[in-house]
Protein backbone atom coordinates (compact mmCIF):
# COMPACT_ATOMS: atom_id res chain seq x y z
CA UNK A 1 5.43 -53.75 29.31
CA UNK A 2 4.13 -52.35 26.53
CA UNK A 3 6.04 -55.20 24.18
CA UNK A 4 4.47 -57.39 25.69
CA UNK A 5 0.94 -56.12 24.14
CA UNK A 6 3.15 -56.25 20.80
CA UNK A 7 3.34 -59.97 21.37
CA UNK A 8 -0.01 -60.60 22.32
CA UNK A 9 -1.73 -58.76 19.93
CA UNK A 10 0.82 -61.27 17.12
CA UNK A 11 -0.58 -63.92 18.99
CA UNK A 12 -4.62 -62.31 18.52
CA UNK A 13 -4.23 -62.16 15.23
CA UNK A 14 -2.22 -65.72 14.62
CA UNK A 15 -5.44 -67.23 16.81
CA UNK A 16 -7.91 -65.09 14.16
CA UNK A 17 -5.83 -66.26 11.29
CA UNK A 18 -6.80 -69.78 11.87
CA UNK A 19 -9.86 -70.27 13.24
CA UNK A 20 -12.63 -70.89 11.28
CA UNK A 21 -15.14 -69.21 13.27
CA UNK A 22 -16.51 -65.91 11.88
CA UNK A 23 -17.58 -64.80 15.78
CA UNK A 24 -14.22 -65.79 17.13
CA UNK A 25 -12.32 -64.66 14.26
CA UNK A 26 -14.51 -61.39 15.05
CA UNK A 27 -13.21 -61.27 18.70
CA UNK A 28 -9.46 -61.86 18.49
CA UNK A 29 -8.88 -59.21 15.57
CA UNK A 30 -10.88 -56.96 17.56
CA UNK A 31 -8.33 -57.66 20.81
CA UNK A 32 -5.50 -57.97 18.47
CA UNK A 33 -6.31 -54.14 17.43
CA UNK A 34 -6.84 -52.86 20.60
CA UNK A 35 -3.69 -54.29 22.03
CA UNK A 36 -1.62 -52.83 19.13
CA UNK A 37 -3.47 -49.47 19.86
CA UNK A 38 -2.08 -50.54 23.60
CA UNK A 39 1.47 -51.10 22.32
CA UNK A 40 2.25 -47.41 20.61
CA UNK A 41 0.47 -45.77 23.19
CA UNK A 42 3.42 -47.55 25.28
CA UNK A 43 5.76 -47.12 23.05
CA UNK A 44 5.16 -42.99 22.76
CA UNK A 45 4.30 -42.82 26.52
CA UNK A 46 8.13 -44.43 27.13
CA UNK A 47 9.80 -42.19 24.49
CA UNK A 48 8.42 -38.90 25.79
CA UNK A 49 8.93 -39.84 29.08
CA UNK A 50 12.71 -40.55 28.39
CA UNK A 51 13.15 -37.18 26.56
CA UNK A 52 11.06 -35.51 29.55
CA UNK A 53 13.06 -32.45 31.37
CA UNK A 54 14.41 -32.97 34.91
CA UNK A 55 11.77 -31.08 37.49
CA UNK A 56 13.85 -30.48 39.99
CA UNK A 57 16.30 -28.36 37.75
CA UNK A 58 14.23 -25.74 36.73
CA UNK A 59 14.15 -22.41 38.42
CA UNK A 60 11.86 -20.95 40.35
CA UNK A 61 10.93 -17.07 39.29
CA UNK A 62 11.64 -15.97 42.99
CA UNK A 63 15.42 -17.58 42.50
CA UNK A 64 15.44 -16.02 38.63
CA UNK A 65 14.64 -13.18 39.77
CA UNK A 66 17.32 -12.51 42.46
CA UNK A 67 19.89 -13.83 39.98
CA UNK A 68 18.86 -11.05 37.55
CA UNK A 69 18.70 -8.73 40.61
CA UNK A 70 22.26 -9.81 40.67
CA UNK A 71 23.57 -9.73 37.14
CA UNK A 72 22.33 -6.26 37.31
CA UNK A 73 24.55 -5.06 40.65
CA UNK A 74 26.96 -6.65 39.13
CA UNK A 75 27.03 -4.84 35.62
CA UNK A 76 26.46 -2.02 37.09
CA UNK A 77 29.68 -1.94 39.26
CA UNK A 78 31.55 -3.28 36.97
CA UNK A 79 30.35 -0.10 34.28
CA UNK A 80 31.42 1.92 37.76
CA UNK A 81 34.76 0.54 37.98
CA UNK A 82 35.61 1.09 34.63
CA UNK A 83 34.76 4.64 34.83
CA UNK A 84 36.60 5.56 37.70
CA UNK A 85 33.23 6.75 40.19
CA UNK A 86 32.94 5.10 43.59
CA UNK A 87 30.67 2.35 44.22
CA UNK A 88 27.38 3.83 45.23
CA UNK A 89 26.37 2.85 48.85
């Protein structure tokens, strides 16, 4: 979509090229500017929403927080094991 505006706002300023009106020379390079302000907020809108992060993958801090719970048990037995001591119950 936001080519389009790209093409339009050629056209705007083609049509305010040649004319020889100064009040509709005045209103097409006016357009013309505001659709190419149009166009790279489109263009920056669609890059940072293609290098936007997946949502659904991030973690919530209940979930991170029961998988450090975890890492932890499982350090912990494993600094046990290596020392020879029963697990603790």
């Amino acid at each position: 979509m936001h080519w389009l505006m790209l093409a339009l706002a050629i056209g705007a300023f083609a049509i305010a090229w040649n004319t020889t009106n100064a009040l509709l020379m005045g209103l097409f390079l006016v357009v013309a500017l505001i659709l190419l302000l149009g166009w790279i907020l489109g263009l920056y809108s669609a890059r940072v929403g293609a290098r936007a992060r997946d949502e659904t993958a991030m973690i919530d801090p209940i979930e991170l927080r029961r998988m450090r719970e975890q890492a932890e048990a499982r350090k912990v037995a494993a600094q046990q094991q290596q020392s020879g001591e029963p697990p603790a119950p």
